[in-house]
N, C-alpha and C. Protein backbone atom coordinates (compact mmCIF):
# COMPACT_ATOMS: atom_id res chain seq x y z
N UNK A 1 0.84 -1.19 0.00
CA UNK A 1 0.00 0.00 0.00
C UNK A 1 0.88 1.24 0.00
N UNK A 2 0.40 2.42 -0.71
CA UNK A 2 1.32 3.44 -0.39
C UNK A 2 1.06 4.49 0.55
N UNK A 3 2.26 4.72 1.10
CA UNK A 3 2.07 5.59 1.58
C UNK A 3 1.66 7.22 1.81
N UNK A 4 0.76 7.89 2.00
CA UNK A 4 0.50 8.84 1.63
C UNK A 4 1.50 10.14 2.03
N UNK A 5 2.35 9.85 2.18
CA UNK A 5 3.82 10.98 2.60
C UNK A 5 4.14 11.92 1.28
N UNK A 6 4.78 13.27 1.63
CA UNK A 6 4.64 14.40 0.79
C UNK A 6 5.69 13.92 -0.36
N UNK A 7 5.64 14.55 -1.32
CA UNK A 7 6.68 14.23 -2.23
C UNK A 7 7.17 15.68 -3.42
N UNK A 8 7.32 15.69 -4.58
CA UNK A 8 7.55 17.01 -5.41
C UNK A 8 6.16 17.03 -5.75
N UNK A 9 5.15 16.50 -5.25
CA UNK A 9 3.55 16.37 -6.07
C UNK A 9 3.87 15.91 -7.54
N UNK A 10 4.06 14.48 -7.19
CA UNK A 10 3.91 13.09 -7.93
C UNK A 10 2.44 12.09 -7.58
N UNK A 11 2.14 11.85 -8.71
CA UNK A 11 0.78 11.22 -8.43
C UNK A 11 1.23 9.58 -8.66
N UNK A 12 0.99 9.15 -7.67
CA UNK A 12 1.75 6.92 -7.14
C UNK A 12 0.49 6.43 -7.11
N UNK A 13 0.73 5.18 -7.31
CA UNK A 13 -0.97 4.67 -7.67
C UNK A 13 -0.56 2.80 -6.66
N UNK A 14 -1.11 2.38 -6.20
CA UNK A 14 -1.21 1.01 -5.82
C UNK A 14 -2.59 0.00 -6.45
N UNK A 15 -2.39 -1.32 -6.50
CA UNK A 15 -3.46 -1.78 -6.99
C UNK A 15 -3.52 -3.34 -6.04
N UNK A 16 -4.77 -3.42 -5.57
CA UNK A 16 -4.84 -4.32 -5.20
C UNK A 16 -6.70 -4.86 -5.24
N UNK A 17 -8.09 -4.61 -5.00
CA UNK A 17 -8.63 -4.75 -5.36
C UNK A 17 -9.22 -3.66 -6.01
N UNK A 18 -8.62 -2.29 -5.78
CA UNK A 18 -9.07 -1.21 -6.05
C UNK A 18 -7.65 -0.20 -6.18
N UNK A 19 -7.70 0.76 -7.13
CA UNK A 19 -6.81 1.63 -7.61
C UNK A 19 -6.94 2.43 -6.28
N UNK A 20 -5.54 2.71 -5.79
CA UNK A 20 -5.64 3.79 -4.80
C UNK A 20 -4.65 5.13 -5.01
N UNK A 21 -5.05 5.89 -5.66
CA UNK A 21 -4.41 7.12 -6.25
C UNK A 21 -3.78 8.06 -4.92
N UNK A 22 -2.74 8.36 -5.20
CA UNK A 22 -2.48 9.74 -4.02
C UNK A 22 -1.32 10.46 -4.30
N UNK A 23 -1.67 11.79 -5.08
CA UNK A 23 -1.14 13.12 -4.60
C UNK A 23 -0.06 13.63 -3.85
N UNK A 24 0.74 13.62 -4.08
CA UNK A 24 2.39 13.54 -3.34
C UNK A 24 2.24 14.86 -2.77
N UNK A 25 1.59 15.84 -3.28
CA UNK A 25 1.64 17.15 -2.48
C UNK A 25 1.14 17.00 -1.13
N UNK A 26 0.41 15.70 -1.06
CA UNK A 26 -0.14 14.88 -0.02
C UNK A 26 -0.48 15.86 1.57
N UNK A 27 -0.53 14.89 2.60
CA UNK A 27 -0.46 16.02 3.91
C UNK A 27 0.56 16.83 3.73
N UNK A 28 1.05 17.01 2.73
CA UNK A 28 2.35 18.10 2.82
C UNK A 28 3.15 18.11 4.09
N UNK A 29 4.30 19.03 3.56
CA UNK A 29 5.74 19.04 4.40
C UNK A 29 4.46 20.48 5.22
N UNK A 30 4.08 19.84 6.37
CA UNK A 30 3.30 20.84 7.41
C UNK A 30 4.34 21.58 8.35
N UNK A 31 4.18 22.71 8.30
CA UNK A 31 5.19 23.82 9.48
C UNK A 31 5.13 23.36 10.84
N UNK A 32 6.37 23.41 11.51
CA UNK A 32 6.49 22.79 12.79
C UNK A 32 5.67 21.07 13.21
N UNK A 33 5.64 20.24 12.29
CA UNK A 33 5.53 19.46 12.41
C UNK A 33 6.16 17.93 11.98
N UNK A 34 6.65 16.98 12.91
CA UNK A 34 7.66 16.10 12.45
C UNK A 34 6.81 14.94 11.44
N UNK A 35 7.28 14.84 10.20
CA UNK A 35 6.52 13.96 9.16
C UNK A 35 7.44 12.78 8.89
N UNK A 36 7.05 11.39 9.29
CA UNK A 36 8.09 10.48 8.78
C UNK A 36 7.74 10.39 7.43
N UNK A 37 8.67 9.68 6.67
CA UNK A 37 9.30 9.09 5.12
C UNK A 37 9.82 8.17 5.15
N UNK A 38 10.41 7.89 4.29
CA UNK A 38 11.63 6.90 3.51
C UNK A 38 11.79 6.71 2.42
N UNK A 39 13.54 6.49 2.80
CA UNK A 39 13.95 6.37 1.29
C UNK A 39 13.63 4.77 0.96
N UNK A 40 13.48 4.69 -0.50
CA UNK A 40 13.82 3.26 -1.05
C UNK A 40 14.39 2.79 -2.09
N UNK A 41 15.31 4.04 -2.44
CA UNK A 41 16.49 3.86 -3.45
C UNK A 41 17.73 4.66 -2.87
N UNK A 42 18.83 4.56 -4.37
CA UNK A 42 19.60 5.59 -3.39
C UNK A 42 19.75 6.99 -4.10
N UNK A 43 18.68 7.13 -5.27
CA UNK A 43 18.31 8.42 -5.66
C UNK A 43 18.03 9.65 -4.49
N UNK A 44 17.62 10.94 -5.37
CA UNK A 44 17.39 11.88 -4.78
C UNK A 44 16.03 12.25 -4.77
N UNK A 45 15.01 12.47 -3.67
CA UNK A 45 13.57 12.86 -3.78
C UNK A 45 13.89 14.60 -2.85
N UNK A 46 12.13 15.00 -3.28
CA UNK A 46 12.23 16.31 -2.97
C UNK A 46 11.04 16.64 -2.58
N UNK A 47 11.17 17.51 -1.69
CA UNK A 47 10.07 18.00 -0.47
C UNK A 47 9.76 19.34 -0.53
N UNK A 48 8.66 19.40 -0.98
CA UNK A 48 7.99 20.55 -1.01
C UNK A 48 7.54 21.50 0.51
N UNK A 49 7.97 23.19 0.14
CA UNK A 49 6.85 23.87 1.12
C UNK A 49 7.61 25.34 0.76
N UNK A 50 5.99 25.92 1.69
CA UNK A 50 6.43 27.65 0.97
C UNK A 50 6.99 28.21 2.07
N UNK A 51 8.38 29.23 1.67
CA UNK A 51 8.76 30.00 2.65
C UNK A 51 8.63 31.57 2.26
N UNK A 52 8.12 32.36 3.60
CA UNK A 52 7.36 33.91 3.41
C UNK A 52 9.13 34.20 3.31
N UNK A 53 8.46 35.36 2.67
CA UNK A 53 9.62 36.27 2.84
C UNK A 53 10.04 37.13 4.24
N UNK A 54 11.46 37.11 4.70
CA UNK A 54 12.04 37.49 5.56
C UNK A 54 11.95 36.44 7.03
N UNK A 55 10.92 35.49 6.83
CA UNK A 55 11.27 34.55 8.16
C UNK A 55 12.36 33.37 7.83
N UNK A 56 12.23 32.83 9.23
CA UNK A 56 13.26 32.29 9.27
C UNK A 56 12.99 30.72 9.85
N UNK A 57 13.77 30.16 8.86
CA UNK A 57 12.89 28.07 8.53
C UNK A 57 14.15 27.78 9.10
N UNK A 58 14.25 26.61 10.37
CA UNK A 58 14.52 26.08 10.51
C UNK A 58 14.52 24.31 10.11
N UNK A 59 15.33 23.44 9.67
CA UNK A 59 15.18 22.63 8.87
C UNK A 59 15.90 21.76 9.83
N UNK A 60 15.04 20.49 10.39
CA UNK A 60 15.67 19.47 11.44
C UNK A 60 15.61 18.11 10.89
N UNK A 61 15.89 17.00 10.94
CA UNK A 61 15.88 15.65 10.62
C UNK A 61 16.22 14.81 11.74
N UNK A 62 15.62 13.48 11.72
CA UNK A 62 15.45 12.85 12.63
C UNK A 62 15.80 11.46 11.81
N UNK A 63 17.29 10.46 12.09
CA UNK A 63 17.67 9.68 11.57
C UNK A 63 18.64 8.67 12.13
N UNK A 64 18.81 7.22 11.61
CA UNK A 64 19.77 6.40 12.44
C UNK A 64 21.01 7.13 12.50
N UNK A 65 21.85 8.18 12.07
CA UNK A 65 23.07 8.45 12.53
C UNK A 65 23.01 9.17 13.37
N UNK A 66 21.75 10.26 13.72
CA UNK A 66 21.80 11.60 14.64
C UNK A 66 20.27 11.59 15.14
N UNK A 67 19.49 11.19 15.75
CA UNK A 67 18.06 11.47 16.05
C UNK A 67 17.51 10.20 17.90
N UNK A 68 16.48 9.77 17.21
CA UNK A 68 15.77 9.39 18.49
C UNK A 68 15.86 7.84 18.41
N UNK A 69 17.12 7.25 17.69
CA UNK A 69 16.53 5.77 16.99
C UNK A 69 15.68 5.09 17.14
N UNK A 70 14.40 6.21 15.76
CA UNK A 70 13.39 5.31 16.03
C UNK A 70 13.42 4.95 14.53
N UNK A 71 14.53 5.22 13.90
CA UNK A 71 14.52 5.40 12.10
C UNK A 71 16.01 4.76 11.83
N UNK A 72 15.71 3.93 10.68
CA UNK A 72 16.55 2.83 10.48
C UNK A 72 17.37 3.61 8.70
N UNK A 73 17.12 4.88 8.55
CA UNK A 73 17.79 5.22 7.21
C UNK A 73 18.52 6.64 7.90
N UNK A 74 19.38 6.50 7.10
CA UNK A 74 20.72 7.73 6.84
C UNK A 74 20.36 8.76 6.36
N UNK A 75 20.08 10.08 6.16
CA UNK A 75 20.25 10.49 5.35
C UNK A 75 20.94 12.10 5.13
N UNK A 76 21.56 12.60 3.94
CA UNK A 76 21.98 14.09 3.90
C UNK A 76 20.67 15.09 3.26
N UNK A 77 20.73 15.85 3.58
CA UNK A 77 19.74 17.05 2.96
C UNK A 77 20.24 18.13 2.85
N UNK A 78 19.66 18.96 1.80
CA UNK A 78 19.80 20.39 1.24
C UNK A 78 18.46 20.99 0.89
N UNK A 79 18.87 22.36 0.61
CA UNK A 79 17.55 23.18 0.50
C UNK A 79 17.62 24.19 -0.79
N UNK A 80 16.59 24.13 -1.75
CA UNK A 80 17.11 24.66 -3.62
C UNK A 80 15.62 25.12 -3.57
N UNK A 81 15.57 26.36 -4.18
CA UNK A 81 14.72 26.87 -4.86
C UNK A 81 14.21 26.74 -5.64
N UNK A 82 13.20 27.08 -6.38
CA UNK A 82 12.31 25.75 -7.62
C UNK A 82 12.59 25.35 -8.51
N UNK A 83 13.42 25.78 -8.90
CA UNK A 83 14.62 25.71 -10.13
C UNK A 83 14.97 24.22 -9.52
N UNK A 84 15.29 23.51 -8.51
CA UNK A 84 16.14 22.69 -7.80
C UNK A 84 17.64 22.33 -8.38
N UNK A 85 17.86 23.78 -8.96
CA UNK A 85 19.47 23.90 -9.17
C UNK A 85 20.44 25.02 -8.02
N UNK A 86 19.52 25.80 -7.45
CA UNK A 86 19.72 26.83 -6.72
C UNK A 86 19.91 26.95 -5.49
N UNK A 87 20.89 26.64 -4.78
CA UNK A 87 20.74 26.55 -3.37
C UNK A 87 20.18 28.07 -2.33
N UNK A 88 19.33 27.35 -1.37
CA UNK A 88 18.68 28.79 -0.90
C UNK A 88 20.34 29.16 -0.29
N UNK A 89 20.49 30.79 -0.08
CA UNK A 89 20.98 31.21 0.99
C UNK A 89 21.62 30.64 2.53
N UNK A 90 22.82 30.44 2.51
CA UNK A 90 22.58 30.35 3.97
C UNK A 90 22.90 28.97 4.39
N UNK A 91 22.56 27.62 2.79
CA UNK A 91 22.87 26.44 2.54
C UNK A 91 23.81 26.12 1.71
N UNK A 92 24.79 26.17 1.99
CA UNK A 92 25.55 25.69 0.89
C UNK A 92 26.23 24.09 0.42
N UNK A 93 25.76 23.79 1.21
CA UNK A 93 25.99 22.24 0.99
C UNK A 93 25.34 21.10 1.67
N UNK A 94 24.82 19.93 0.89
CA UNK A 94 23.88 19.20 1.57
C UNK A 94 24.43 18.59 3.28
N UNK A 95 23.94 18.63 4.20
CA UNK A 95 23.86 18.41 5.56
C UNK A 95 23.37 16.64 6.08
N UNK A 96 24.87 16.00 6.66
CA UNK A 96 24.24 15.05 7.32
C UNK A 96 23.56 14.72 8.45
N UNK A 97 23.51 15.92 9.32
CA UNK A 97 23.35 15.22 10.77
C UNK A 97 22.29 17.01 11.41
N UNK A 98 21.40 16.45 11.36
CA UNK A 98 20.23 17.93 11.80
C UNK A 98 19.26 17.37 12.70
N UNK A 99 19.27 16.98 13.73
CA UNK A 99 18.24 16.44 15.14
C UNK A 99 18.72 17.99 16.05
N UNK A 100 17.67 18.39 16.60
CA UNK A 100 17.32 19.06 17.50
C UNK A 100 18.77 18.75 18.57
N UNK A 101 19.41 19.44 19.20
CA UNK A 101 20.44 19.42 20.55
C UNK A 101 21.36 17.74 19.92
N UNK A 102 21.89 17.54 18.74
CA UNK A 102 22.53 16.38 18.22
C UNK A 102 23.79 16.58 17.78
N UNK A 103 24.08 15.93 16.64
CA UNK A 103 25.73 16.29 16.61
C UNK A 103 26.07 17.60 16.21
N UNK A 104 25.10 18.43 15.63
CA UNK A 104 25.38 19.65 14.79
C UNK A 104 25.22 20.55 15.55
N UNK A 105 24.06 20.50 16.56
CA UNK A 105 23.10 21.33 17.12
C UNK A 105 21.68 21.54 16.80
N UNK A 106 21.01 21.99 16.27
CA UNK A 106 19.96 22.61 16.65
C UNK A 106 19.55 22.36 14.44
N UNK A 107 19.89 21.52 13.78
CA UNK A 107 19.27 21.37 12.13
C UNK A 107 19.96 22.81 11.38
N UNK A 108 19.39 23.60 10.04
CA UNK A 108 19.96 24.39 9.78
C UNK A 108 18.89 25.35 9.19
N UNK A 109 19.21 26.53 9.55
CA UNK A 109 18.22 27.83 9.64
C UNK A 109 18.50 28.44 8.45
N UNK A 110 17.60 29.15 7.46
CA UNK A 110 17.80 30.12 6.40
C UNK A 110 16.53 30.86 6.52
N UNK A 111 16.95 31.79 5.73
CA UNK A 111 15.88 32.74 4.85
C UNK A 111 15.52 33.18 4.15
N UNK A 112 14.67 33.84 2.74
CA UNK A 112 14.57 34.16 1.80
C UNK A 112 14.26 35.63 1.49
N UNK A 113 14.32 36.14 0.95
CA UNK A 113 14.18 37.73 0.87
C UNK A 113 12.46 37.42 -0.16
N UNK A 114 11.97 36.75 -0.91
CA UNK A 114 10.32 37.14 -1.71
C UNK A 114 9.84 35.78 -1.14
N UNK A 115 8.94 35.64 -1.06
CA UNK A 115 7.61 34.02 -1.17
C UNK A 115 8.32 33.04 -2.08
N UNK A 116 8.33 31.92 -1.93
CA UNK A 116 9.00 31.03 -2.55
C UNK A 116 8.66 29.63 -2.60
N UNK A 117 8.91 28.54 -3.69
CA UNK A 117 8.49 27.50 -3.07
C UNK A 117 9.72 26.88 -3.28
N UNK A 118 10.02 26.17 -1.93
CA UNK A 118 11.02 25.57 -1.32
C UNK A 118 11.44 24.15 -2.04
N UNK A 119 12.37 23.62 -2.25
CA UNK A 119 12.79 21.86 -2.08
C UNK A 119 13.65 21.79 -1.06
N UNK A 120 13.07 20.53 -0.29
CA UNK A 120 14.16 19.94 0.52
C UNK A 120 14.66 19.01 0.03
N UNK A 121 16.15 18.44 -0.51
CA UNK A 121 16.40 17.49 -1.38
C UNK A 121 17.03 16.70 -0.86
N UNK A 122 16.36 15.13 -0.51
CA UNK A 122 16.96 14.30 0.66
C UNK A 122 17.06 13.10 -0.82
N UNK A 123 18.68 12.27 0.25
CA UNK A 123 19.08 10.97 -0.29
C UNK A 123 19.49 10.21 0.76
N UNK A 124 19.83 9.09 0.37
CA UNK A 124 20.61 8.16 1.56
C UNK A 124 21.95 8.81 1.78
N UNK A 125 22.45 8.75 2.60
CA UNK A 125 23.76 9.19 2.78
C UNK A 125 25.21 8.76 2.19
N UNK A 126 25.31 9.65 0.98
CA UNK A 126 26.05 9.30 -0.16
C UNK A 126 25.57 8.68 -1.12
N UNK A 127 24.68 8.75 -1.01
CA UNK A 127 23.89 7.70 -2.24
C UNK A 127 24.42 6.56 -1.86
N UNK A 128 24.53 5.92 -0.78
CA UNK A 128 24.56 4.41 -0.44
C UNK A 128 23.49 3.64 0.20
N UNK A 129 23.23 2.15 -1.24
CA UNK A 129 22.35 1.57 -0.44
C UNK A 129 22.03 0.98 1.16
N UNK A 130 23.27 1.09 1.65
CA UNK A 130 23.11 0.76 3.02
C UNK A 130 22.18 1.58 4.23
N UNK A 131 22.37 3.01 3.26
CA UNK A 131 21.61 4.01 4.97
C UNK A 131 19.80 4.40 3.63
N UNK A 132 19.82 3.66 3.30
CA UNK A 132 18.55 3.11 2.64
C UNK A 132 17.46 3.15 4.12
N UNK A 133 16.09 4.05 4.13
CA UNK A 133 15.34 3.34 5.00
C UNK A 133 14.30 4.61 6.29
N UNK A 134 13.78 4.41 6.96
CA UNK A 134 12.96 5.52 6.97
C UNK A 134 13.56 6.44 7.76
N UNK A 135 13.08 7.66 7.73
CA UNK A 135 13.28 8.91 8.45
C UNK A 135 12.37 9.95 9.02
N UNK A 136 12.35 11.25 9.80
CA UNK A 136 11.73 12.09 9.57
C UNK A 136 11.87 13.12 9.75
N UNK A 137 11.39 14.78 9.34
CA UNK A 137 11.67 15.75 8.96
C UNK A 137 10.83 16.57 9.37
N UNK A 138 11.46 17.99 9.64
CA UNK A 138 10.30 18.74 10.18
C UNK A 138 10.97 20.65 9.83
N UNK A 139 10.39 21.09 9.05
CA UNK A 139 10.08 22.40 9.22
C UNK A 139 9.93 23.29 10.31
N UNK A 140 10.48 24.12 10.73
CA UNK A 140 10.20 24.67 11.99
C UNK A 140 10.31 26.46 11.90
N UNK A 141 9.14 27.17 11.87
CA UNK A 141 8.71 28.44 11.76
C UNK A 141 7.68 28.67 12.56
N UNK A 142 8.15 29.76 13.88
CA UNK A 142 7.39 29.73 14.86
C UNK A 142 5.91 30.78 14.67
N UNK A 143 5.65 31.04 13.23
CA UNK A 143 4.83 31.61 12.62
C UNK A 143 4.01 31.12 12.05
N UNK A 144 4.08 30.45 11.24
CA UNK A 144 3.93 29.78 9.88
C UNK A 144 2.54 28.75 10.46
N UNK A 145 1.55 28.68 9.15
CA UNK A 145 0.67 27.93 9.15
C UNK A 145 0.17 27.42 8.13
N UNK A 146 -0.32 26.49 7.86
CA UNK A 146 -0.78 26.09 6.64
C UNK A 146 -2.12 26.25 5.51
N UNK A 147 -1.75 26.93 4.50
CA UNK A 147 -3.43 27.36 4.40
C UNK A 147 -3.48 27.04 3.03
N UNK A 148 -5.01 27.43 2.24
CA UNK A 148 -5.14 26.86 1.07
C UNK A 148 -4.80 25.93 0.52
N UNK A 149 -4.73 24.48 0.57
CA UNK A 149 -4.75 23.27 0.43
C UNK A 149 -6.07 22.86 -0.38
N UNK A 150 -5.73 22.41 -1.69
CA UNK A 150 -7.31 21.84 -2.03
C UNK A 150 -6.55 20.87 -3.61
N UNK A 151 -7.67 20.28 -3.43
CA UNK A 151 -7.30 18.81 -4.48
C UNK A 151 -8.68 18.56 -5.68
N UNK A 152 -8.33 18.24 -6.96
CA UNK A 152 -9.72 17.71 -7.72
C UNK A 152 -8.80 16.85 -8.61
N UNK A 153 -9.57 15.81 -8.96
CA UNK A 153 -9.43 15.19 -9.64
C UNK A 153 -10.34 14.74 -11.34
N UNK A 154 -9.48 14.13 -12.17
CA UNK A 154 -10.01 14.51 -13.34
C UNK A 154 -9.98 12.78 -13.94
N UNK A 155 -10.88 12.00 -14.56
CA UNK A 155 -11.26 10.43 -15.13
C UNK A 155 -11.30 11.11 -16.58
N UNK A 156 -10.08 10.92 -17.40
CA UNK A 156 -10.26 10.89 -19.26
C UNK A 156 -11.23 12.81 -19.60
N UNK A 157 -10.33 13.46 -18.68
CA UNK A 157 -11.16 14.92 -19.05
C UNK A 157 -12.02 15.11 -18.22
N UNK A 158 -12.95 14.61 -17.59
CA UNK A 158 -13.84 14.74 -16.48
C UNK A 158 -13.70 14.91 -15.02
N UNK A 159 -14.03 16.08 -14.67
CA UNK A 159 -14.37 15.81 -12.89
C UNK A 159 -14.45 14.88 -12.25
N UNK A 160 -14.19 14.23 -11.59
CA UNK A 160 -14.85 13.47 -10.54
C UNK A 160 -15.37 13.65 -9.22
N UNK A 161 -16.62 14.27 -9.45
CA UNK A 161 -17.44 14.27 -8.45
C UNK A 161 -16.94 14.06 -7.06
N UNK A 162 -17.08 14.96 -6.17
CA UNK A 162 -16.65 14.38 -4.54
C UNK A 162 -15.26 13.91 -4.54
N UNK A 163 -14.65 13.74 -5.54
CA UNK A 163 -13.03 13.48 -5.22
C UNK A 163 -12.10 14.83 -5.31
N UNK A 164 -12.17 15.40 -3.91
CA UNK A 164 -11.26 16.34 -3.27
C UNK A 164 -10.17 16.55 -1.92
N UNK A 165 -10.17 14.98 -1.90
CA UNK A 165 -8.83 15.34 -0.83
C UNK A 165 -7.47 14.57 -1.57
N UNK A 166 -6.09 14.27 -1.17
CA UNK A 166 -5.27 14.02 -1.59
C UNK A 166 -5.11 12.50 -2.04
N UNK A 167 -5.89 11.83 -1.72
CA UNK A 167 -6.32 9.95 -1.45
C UNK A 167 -7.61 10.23 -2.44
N UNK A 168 -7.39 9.10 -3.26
CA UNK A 168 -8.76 9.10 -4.13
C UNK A 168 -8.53 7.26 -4.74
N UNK A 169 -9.35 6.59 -4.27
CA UNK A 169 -9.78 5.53 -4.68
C UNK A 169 -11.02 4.98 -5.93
N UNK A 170 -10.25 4.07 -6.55
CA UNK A 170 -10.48 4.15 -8.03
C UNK A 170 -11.24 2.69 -8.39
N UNK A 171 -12.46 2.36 -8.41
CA UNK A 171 -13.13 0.84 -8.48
C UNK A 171 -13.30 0.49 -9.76
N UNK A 172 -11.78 -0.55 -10.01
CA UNK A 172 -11.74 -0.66 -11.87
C UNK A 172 -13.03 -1.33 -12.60
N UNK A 173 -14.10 -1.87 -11.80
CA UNK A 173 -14.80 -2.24 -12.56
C UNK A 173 -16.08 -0.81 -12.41
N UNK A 174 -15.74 0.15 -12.42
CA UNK A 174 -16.41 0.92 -13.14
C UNK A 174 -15.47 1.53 -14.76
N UNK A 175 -14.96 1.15 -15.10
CA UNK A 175 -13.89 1.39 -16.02
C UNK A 175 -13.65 0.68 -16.88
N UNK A 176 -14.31 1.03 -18.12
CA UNK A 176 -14.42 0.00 -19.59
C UNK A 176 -12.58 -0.48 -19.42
N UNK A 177 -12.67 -1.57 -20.63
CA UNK A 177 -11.17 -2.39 -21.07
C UNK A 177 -10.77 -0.88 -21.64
N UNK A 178 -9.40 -0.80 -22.11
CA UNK A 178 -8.37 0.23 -22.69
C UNK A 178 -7.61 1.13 -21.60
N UNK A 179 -7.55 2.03 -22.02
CA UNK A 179 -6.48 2.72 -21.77
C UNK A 179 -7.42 4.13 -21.16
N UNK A 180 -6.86 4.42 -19.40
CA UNK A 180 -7.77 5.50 -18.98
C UNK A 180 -6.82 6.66 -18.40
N UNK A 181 -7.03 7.80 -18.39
CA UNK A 181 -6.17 9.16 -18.25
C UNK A 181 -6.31 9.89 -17.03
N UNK A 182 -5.82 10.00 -15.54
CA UNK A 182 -6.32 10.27 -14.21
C UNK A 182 -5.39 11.31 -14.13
N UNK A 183 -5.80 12.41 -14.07
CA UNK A 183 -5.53 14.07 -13.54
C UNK A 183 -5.34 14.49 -12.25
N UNK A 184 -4.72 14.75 -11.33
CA UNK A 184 -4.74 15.48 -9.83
C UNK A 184 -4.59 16.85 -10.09
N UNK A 185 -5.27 17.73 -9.46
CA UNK A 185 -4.45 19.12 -9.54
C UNK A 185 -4.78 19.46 -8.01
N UNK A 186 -3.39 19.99 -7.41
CA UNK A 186 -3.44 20.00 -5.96
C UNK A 186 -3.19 21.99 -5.72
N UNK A 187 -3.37 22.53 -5.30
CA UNK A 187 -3.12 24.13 -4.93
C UNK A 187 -2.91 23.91 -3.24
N UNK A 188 -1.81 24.67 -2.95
CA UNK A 188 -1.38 25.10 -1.94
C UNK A 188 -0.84 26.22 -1.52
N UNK A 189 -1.05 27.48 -0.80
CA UNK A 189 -0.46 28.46 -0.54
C UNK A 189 -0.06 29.82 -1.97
N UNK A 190 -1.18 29.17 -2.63
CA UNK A 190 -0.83 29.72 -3.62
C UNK A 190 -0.30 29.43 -5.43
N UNK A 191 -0.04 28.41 -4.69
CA UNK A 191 0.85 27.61 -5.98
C UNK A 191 0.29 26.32 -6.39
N UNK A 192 -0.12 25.80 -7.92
CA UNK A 192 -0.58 24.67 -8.35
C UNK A 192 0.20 23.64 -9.15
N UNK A 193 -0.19 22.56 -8.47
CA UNK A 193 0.88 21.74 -9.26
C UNK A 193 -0.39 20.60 -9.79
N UNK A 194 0.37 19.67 -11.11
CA UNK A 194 -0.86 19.18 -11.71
C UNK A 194 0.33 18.06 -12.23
N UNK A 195 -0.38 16.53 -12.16
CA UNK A 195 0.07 15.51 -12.32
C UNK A 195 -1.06 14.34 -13.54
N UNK A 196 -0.41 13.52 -14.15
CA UNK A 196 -1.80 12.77 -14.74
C UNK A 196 -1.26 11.29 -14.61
N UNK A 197 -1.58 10.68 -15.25
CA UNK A 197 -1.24 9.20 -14.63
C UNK A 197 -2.15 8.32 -15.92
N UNK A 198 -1.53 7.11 -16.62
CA UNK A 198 -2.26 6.30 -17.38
C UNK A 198 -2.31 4.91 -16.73
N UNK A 199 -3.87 4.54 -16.86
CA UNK A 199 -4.16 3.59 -16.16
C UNK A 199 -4.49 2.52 -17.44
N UNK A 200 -4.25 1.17 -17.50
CA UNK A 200 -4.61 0.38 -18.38
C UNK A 200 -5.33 -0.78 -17.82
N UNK A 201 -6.77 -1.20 -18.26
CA UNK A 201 -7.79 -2.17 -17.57
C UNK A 201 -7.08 -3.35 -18.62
């Protein structure tokens, strides 16, 4: 089953008696709140969220080398602007070890001078399959709240009725044989991101 954890707002699908669609913009990377993950390659994934202009984001991780061992993966992180070629300010190089009072201290703080939407760009540590495995992460802005969040979904061009949160379950036998076309469009804080997905009966 998948998990419904945030992602760049990628739309992942599971199948088992029923299509279960979900929205990577998902519960989102929420302010001041710790969200587990995991990795399961030794690629690079990326974490969405908006930072106001002039405050100040603290960025913590919670992991088997530095945290609460309750998480069995490694990992380094950095922080890039939407471009995800751009490192914000303040970051200049991806970070292994960010737990609250841990080996570093206290995770790593920046800021942005306009509204922005953020990546946090986490891997295993070094790209090795060994620190492969879960983690978790947390945003920390003693301001910050989460607003405008909203989801619709779209069947071959069409609405689908009542499907507006980030989880949308899909009953293939309403769904002729061929080839079918599933749309998310998620808005958050301002900003829309839009994913589609081909389903084959």
């Amino acid at each position: 089953m998948i998990k419904p954890y945030p992602t760049e707002a990628k739309l992942f699908y599971s199948y088992g008696s029923s299509y279960r669609l979900v929205m990577g913009l998902g519960p989102a990377l929420a302010y001041n709140t710790w969200v587990p993950w995991e990795t399961t390659g030794t690629g690079y994934i990326y974490l969405p969220f908006i930072a106001e202009a002039g405050q100040n984001y603290t960025v913590t991780w919670d992991d088997a080398y530095d945290g609460s061992a309750n998480y069995t993966g490694d990992i380094e992180v950095g922080a890039f602007l939407s471009n995800k070629t751009s490192r914000v300010s303040g970051w200049s190089a991806d970070a292994d070890s960010g737990y609250p009072g841990g080996y570093t201290g206290d995770g790593v703080t920046f800021s942005v001078t306009s509204r922005q939407l953020i990546y946090l760009r986490v891997r295993p540590y070094y790209g090795e399959a060994a620190s492969i495995g879960s983690f978790a992460i947390r945003v920390y802005n003693a301001s910050a709240v989460n607003t405008g969040q909203s989801f619709s979904w779209y069947l071959d061009g069409a609405l689908i009725s009542g499907a507006n949160d980030y989880l949308y379950t899909l009953d293939p036998a309403t769904l002729s044989s061929g080839s079918h076309r599933v749309t998310a469009l998620a808005s958050r804080d301002g900003f829309t991101f839009a994913e589609a997905l081909t389903i084959i009966k």
